[in-house]
PDB file of N, CA and C in Angstrom:
ATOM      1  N   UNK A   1      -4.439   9.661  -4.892  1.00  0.00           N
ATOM      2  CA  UNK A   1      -3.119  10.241  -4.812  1.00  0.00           C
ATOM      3  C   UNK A   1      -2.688  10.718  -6.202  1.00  0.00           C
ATOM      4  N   UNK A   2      -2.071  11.678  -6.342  1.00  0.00           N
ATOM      5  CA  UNK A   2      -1.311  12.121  -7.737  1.00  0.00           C
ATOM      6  C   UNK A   2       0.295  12.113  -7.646  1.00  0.00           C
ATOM      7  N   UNK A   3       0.615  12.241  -8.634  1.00  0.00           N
ATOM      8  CA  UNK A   3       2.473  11.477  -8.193  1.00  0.00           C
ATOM      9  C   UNK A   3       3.546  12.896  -9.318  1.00  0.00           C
ATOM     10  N   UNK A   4       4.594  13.170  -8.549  1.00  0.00           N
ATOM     11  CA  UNK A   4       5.189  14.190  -9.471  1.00  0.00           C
ATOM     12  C   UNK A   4       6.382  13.812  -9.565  1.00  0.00           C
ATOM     13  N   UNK A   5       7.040  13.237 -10.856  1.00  0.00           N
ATOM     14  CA  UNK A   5       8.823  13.489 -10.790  1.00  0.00           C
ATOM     15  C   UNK A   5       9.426  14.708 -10.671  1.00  0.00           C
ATOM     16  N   UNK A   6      10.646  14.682  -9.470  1.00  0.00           N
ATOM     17  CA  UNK A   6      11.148  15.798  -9.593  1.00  0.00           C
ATOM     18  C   UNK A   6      12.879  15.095  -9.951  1.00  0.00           C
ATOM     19  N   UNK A   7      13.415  16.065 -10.227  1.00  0.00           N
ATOM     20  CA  UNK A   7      15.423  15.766 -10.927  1.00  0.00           C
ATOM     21  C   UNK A   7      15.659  16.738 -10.332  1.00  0.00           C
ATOM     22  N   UNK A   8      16.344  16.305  -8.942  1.00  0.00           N
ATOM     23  CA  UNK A   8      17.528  17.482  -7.951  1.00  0.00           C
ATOM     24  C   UNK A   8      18.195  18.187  -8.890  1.00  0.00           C
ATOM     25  N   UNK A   9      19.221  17.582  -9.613  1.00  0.00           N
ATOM     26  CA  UNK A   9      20.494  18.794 -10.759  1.00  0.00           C
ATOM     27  C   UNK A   9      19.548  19.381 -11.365  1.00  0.00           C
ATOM     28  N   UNK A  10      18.706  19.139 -11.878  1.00  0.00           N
ATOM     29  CA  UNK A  10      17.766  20.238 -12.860  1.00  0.00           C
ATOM     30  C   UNK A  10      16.934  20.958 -12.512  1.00  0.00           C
ATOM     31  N   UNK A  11      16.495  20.573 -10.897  1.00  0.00           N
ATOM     32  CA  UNK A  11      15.565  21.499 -10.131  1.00  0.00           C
ATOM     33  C   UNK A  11      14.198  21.553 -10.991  1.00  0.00           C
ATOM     34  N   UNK A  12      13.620  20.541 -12.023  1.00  0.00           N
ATOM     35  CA  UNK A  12      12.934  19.978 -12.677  1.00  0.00           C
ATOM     36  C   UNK A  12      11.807  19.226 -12.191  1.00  0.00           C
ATOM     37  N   UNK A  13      10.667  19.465 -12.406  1.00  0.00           N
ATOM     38  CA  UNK A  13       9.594  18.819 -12.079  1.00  0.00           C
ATOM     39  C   UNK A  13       8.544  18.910 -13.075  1.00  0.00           C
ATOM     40  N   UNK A  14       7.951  17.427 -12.977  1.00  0.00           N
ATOM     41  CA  UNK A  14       7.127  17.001 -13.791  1.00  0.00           C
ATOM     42  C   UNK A  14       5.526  17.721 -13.419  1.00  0.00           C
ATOM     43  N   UNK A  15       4.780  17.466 -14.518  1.00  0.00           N
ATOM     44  CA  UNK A  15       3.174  18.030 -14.035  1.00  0.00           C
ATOM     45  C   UNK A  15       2.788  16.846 -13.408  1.00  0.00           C
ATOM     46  N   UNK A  16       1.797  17.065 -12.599  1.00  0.00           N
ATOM     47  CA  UNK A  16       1.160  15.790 -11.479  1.00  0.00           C
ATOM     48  C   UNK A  16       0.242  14.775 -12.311  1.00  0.00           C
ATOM     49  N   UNK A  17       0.654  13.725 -12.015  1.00  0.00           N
ATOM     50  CA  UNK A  17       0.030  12.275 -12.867  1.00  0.00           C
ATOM     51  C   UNK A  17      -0.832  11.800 -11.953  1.00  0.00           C
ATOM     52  N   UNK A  18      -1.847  11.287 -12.644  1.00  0.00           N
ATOM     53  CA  UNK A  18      -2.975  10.295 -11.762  1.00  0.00           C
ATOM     54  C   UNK A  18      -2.107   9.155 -11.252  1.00  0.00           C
ATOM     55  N   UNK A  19      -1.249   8.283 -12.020  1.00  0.00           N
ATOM     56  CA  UNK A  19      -0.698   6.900 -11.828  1.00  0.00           C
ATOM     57  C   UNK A  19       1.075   7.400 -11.140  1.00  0.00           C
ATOM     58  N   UNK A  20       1.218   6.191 -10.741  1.00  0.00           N
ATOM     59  CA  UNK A  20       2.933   6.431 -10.452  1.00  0.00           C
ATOM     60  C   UNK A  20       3.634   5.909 -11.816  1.00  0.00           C
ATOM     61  N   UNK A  21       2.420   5.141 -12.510  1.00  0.00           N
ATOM     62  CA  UNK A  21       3.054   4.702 -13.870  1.00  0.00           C
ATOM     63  C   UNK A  21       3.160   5.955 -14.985  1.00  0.00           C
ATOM     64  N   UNK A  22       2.682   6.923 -14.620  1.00  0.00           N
ATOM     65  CA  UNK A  22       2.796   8.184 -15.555  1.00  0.00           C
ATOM     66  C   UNK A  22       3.676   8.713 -15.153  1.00  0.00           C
ATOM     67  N   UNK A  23       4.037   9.080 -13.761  1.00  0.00           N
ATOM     68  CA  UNK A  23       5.285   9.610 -13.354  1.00  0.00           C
ATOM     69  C   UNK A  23       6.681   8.978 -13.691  1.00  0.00           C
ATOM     70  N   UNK A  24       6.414   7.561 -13.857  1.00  0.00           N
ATOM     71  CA  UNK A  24       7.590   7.036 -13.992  1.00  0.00           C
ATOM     72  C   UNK A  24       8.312   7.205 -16.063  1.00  0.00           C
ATOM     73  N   UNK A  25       6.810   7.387 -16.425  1.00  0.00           N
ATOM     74  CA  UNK A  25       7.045   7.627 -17.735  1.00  0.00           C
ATOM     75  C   UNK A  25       7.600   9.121 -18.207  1.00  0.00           C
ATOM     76  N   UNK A  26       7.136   9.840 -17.295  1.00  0.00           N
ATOM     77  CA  UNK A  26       7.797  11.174 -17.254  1.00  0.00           C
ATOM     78  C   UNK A  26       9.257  11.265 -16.878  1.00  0.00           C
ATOM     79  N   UNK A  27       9.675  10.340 -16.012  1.00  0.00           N
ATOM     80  CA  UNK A  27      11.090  10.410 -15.280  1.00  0.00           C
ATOM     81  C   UNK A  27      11.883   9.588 -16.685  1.00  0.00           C
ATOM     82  N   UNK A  28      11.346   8.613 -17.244  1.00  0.00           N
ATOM     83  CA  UNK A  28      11.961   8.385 -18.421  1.00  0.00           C
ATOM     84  C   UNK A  28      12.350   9.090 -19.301  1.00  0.00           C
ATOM     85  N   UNK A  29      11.484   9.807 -20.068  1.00  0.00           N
ATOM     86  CA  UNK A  29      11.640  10.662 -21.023  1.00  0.00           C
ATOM     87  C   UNK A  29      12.688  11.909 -20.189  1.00  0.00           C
ATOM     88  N   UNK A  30      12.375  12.378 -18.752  1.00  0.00           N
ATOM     89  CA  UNK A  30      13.055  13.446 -18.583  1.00  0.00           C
ATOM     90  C   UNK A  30      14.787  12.842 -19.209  1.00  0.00           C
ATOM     91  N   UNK A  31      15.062  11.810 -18.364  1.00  0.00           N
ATOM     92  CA  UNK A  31      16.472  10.834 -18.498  1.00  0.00           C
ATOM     93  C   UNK A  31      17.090  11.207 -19.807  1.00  0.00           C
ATOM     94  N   UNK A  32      15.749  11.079 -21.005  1.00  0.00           N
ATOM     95  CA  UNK A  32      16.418  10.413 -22.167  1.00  0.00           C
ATOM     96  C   UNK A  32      16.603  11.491 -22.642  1.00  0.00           C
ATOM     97  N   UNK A  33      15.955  12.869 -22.627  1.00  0.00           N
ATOM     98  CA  UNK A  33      15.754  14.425 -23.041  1.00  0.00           C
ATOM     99  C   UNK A  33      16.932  14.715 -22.216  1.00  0.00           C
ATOM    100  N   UNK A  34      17.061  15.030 -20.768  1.00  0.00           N
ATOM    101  CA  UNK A  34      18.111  15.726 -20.521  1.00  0.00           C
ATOM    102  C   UNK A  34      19.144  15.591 -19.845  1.00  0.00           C
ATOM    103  N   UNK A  35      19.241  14.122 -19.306  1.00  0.00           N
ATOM    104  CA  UNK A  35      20.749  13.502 -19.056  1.00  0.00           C
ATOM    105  C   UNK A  35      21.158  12.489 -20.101  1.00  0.00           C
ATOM    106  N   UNK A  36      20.985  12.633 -21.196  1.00  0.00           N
ATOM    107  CA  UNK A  36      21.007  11.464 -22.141  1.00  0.00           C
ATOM    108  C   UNK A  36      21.254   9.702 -21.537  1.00  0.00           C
ATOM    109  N   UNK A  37      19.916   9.287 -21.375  1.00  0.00           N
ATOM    110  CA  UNK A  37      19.916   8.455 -20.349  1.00  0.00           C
ATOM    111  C   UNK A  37      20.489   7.817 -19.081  1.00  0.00           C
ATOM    112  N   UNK A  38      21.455   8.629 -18.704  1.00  0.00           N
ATOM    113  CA  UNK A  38      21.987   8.172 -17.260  1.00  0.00           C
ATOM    114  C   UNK A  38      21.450   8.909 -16.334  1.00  0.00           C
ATOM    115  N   UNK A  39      21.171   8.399 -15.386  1.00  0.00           N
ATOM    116  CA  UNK A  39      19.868   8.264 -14.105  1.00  0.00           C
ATOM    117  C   UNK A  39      20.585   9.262 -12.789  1.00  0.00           C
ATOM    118  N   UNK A  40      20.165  10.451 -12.939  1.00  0.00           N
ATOM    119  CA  UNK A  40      20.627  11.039 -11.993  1.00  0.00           C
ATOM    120  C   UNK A  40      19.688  11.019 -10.850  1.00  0.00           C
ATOM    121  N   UNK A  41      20.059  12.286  -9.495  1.00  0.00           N
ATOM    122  CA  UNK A  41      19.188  11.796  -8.460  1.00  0.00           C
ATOM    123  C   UNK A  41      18.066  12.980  -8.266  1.00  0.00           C
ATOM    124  N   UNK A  42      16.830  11.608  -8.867  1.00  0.00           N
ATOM    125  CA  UNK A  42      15.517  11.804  -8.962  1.00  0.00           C
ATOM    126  C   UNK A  42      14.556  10.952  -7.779  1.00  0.00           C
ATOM    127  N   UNK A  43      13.703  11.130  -7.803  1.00  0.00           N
ATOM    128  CA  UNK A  43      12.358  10.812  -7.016  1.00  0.00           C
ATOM    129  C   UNK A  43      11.072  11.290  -7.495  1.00  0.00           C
ATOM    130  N   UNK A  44      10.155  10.101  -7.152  1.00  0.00           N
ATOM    131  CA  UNK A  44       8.890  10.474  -7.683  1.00  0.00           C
ATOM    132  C   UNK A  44       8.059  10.403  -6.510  1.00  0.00           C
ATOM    133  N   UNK A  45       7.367  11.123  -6.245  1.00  0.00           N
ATOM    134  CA  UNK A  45       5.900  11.786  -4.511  1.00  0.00           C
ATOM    135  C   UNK A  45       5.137  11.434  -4.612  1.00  0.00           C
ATOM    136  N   UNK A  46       4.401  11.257  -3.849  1.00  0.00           N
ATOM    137  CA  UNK A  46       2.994  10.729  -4.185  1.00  0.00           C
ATOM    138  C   UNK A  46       2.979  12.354  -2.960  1.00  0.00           C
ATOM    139  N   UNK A  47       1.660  12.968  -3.398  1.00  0.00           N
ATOM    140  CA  UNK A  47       1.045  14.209  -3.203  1.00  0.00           C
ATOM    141  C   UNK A  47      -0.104  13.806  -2.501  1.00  0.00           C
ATOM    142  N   UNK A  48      -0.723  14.111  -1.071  1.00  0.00           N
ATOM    143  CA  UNK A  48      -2.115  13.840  -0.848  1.00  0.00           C
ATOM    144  C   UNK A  48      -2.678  14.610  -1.250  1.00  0.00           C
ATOM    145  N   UNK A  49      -4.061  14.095  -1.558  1.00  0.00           N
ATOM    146  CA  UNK A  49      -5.014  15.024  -1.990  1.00  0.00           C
ATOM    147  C   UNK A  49      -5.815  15.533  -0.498  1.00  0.00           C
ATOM    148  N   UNK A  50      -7.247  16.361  -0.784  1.00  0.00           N
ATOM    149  CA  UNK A  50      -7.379  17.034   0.141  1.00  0.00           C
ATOM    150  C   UNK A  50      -8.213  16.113   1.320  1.00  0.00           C
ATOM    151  N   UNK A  51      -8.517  14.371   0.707  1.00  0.00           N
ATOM    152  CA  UNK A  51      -9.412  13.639   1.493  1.00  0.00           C
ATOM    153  C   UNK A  51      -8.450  13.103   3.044  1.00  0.00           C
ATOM    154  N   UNK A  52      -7.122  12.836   2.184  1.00  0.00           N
ATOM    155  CA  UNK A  52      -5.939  12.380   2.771  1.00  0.00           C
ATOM    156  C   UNK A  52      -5.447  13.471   3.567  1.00  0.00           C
ATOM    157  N   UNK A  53      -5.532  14.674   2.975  1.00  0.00           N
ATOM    158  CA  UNK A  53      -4.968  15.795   3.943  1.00  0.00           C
ATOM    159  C   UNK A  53      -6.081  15.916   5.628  1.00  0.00           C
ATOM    160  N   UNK A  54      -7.341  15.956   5.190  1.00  0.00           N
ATOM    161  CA  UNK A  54      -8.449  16.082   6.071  1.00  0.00           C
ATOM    162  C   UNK A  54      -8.213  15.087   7.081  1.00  0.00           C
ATOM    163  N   UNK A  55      -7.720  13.688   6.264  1.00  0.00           N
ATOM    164  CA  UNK A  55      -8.466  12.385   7.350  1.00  0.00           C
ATOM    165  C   UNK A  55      -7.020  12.143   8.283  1.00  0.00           C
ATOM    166  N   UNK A  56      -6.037  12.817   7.877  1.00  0.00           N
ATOM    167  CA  UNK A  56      -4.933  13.141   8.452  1.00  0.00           C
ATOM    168  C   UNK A  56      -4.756  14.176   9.708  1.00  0.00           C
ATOM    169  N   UNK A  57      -5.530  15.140   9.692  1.00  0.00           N
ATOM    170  CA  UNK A  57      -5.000  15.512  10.435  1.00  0.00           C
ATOM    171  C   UNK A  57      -6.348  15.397  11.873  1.00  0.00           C
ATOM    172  N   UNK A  58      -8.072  14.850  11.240  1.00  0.00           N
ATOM    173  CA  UNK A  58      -8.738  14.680  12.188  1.00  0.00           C
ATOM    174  C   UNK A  58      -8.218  13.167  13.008  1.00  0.00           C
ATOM    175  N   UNK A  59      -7.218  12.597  12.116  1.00  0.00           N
ATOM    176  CA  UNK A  59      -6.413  11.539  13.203  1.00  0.00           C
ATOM    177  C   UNK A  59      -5.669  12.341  14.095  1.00  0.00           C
ATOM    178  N   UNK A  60      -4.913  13.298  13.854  1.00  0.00           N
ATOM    179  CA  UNK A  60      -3.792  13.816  14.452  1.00  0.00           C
ATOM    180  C   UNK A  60      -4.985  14.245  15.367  1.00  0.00           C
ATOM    181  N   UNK A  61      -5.930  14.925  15.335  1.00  0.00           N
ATOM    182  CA  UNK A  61      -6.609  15.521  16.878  1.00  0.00           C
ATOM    183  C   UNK A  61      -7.170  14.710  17.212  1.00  0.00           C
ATOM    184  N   UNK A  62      -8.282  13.771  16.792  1.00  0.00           N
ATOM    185  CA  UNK A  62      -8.374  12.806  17.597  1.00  0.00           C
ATOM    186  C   UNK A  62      -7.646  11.949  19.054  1.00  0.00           C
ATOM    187  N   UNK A  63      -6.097  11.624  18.085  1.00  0.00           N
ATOM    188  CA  UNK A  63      -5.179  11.012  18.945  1.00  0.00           C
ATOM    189  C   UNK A  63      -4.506  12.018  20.277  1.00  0.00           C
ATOM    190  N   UNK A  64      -4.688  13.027  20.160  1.00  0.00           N
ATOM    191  CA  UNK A  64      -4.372  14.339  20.740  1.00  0.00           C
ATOM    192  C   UNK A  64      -5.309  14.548  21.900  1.00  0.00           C
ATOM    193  N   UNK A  65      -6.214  14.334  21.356  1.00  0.00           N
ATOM    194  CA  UNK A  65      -7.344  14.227  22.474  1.00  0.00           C
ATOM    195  C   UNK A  65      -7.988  13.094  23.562  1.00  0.00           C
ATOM    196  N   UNK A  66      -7.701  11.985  22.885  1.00  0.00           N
ATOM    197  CA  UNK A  66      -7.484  10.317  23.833  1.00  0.00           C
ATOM    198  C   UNK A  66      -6.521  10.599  24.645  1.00  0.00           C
ATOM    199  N   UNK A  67      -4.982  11.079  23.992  1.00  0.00           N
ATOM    200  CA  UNK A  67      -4.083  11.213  25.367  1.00  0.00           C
ATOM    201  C   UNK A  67      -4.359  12.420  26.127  1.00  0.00           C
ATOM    202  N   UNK A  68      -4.722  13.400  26.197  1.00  0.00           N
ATOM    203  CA  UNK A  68      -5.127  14.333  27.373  1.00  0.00           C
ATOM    204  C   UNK A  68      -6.058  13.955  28.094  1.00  0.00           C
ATOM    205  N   UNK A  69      -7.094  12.794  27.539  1.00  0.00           N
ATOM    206  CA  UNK A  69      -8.085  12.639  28.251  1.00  0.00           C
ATOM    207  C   UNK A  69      -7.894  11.877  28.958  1.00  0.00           C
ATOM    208  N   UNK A  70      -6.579  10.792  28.708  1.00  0.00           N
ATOM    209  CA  UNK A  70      -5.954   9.516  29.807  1.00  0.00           C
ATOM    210  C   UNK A  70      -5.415  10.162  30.462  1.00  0.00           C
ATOM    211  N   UNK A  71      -4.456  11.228  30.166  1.00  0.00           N
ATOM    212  CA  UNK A  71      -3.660  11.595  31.402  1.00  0.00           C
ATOM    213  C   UNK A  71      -4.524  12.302  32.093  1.00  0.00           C
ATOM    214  N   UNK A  72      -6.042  13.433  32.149  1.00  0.00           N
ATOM    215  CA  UNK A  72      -6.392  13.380  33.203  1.00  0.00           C
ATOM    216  C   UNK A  72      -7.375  12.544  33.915  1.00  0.00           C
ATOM    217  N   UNK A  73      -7.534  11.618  33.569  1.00  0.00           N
ATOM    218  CA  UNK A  73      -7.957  10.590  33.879  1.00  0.00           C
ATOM    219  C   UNK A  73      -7.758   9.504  34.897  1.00  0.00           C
ATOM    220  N   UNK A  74      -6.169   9.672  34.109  1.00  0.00           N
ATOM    221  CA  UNK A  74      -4.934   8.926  35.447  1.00  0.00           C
ATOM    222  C   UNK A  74      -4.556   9.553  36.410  1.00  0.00           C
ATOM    223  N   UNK A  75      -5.033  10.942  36.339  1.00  0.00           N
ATOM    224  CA  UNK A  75      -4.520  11.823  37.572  1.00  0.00           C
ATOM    225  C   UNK A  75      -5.649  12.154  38.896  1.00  0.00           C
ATOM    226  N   UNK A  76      -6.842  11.717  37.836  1.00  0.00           N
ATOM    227  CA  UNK A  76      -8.046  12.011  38.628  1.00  0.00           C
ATOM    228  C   UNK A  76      -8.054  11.458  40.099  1.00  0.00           C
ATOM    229  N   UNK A  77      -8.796  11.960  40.948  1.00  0.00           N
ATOM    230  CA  UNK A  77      -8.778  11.611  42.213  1.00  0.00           C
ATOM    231  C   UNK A  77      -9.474  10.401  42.256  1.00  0.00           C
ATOM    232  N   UNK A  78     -10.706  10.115  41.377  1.00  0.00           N
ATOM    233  CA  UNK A  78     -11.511   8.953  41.398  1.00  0.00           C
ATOM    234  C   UNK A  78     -10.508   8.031  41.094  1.00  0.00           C
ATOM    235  N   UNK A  79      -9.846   7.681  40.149  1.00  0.00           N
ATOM    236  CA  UNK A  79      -9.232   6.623  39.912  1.00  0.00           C
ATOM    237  C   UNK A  79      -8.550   6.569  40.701  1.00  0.00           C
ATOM    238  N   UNK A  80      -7.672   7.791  41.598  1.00  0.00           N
ATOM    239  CA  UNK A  80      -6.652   7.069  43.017  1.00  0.00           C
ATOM    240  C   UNK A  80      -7.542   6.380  43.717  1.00  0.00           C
ATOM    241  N   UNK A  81      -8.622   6.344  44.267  1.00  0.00           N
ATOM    242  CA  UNK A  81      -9.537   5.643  45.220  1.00  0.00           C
ATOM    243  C   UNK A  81      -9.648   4.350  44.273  1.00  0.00           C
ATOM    244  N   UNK A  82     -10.088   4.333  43.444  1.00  0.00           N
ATOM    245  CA  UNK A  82     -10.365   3.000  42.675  1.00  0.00           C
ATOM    246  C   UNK A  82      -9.242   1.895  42.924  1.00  0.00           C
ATOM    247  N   UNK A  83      -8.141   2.691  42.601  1.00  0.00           N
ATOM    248  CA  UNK A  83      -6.759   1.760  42.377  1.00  0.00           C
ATOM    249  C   UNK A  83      -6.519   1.488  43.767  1.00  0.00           C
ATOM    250  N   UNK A  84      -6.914   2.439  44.863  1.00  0.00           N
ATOM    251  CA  UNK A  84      -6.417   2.051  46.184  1.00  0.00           C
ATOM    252  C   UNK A  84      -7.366   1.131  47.363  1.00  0.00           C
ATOM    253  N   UNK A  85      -8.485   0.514  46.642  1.00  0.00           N
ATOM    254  CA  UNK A  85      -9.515  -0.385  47.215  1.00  0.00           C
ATOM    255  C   UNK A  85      -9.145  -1.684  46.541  1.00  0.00           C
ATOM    256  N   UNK A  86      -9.404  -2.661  47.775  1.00  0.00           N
ATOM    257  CA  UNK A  86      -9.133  -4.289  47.623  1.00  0.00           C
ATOM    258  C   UNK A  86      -9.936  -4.752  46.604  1.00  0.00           C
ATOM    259  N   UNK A  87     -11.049  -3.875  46.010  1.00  0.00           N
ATOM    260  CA  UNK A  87     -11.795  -4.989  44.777  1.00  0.00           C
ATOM    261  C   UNK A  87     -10.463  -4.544  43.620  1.00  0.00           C
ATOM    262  N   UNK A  88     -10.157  -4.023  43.270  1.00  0.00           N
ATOM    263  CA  UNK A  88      -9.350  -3.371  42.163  1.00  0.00           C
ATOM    264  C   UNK A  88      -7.857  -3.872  41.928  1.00  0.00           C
ATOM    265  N   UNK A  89      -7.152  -4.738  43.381  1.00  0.00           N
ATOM    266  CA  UNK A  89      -6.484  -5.247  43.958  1.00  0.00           C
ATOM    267  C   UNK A  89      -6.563  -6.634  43.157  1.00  0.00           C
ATOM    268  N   UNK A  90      -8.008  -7.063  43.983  1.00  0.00           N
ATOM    269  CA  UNK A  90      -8.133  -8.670  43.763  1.00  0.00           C
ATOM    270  C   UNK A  90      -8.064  -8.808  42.118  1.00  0.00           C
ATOM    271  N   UNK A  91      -9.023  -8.021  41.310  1.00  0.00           N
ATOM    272  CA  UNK A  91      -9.116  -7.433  39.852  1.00  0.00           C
ATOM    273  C   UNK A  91      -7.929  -7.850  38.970  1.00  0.00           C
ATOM    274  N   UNK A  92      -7.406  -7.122  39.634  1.00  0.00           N
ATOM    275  CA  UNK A  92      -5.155  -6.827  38.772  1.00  0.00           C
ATOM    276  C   UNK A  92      -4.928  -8.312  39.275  1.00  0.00           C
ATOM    277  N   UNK A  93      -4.840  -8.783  40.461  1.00  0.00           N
ATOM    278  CA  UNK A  93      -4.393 -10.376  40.751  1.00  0.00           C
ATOM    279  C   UNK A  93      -4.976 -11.459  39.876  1.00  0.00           C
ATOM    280  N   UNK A  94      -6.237 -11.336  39.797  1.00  0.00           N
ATOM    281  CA  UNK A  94      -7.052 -12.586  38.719  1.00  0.00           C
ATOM    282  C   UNK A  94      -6.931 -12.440  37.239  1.00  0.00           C
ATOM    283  N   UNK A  95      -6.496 -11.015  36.585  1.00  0.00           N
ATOM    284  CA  UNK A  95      -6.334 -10.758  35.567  1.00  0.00           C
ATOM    285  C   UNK A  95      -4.674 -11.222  35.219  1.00  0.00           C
ATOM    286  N   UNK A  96      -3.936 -11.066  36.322  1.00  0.00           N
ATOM    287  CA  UNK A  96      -2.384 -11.874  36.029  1.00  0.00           C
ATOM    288  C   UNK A  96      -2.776 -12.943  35.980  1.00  0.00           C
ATOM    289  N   UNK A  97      -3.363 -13.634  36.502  1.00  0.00           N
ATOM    290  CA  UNK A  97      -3.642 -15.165  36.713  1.00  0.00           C
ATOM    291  C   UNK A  97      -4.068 -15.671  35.095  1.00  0.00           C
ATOM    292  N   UNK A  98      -5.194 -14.966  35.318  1.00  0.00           N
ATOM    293  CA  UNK A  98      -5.690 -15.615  34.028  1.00  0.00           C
ATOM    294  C   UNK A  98      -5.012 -15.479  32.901  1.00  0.00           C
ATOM    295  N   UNK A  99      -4.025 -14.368  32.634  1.00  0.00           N
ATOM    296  CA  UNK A  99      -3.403 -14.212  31.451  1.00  0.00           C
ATOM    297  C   UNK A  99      -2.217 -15.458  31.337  1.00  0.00           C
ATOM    298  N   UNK A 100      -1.859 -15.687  32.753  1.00  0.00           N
ATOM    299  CA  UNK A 100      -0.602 -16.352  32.507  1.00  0.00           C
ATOM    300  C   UNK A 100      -1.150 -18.153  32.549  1.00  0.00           C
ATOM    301  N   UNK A 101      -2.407 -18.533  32.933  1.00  0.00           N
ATOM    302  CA  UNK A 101      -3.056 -19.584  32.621  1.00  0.00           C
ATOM    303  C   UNK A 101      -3.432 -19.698  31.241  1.00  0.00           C
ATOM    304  N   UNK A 102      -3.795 -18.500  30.200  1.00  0.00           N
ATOM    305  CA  UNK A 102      -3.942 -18.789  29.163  1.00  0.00           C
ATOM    306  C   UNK A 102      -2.637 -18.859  28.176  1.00  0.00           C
ATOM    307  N   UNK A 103      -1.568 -18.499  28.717  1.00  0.00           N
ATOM    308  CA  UNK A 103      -0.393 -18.340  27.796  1.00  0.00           C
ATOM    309  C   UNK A 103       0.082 -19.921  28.173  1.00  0.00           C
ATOM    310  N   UNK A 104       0.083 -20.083  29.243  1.00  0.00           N
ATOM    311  CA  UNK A 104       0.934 -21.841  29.683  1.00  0.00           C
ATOM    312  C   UNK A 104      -0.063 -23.015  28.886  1.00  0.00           C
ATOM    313  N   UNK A 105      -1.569 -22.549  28.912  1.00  0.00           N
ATOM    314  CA  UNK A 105      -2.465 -23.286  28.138  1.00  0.00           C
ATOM    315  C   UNK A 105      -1.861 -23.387  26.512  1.00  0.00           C
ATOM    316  N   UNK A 106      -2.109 -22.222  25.717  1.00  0.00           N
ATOM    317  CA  UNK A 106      -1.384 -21.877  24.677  1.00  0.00           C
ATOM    318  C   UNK A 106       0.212 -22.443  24.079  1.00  0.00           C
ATOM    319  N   UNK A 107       0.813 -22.599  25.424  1.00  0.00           N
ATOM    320  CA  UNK A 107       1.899 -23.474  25.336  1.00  0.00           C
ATOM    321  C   UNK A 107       2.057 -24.939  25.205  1.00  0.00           C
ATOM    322  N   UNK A 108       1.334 -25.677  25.850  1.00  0.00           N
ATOM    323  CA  UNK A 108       0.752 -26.931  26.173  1.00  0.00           C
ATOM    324  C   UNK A 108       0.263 -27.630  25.166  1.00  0.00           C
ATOM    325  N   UNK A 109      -1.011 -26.205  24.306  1.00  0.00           N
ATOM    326  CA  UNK A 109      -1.508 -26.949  23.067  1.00  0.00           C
ATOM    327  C   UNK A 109      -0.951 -26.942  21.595  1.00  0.00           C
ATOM    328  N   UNK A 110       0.643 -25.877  22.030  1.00  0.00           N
ATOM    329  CA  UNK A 110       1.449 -25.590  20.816  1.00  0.00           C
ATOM    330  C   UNK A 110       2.297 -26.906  20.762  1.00  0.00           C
ATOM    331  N   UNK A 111       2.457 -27.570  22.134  1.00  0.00           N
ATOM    332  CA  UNK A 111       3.355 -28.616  22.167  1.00  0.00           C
ATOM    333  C   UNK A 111       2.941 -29.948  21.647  1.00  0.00           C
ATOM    334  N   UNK A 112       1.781 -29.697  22.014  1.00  0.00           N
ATOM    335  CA  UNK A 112       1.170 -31.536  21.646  1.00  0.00           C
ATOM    336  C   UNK A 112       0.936 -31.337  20.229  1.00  0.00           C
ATOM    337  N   UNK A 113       0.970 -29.937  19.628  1.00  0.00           N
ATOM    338  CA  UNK A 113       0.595 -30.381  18.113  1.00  0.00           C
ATOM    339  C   UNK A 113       1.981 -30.668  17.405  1.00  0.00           C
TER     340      UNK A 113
END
């Protein structure tokens, strides 16, 4: 990441620093140079670079693409048959079961300790 102070009233911006500790040294000196140290309203960015820009946005399609692929998925005709047969039924029933046997378990062994 590289980091830039900018100063809103001065419409002022710093050159881009490797550290936020350089930026912050820049926002100092700007202070002491041209508001004679009282702290107007500034902010310092952190800037992505182009690894962060990339791995950003192959998340953004990635995730883009899992949900189109659930929703037709969920719409598919196969899965209405699936969901509408007694194994898939019994399935959803033993899976409540068991979740709520392991949470009362979980409870039981939170108590005795």
């Amino acid at each position: 990441m590289r980091y830039v102070h900018y100063c809103e009233p001065c419409d002022a911006r710093s050159p881009e620093r490797a550290t936020d500790h350089e930026a912050k040294a820049d926002r100092a000196a700007h202070r002491r140079r041209a508001h004679h140290g009282l702290r107007p309203t500034d902010r310092i960015e952190e800037i992505p670079g182009p690894v962060a820009i990339a791995v950003s946005a192959a998340w953004t399609i990635f995730g883009h693409a899992v949900r189109s692929g659930a929703r037709r998925l969920a719409t598919s005709e196969a899965v209405r048959q699936v969901r509408a047969s007694a194994y898939w039924q019994q399935a959803v029933r033993l899976l409540a079961i068991s979740a709520g046997v392991l949470v009362l378990g979980t409870v039981a062994v939170h108590k005795m300790l």
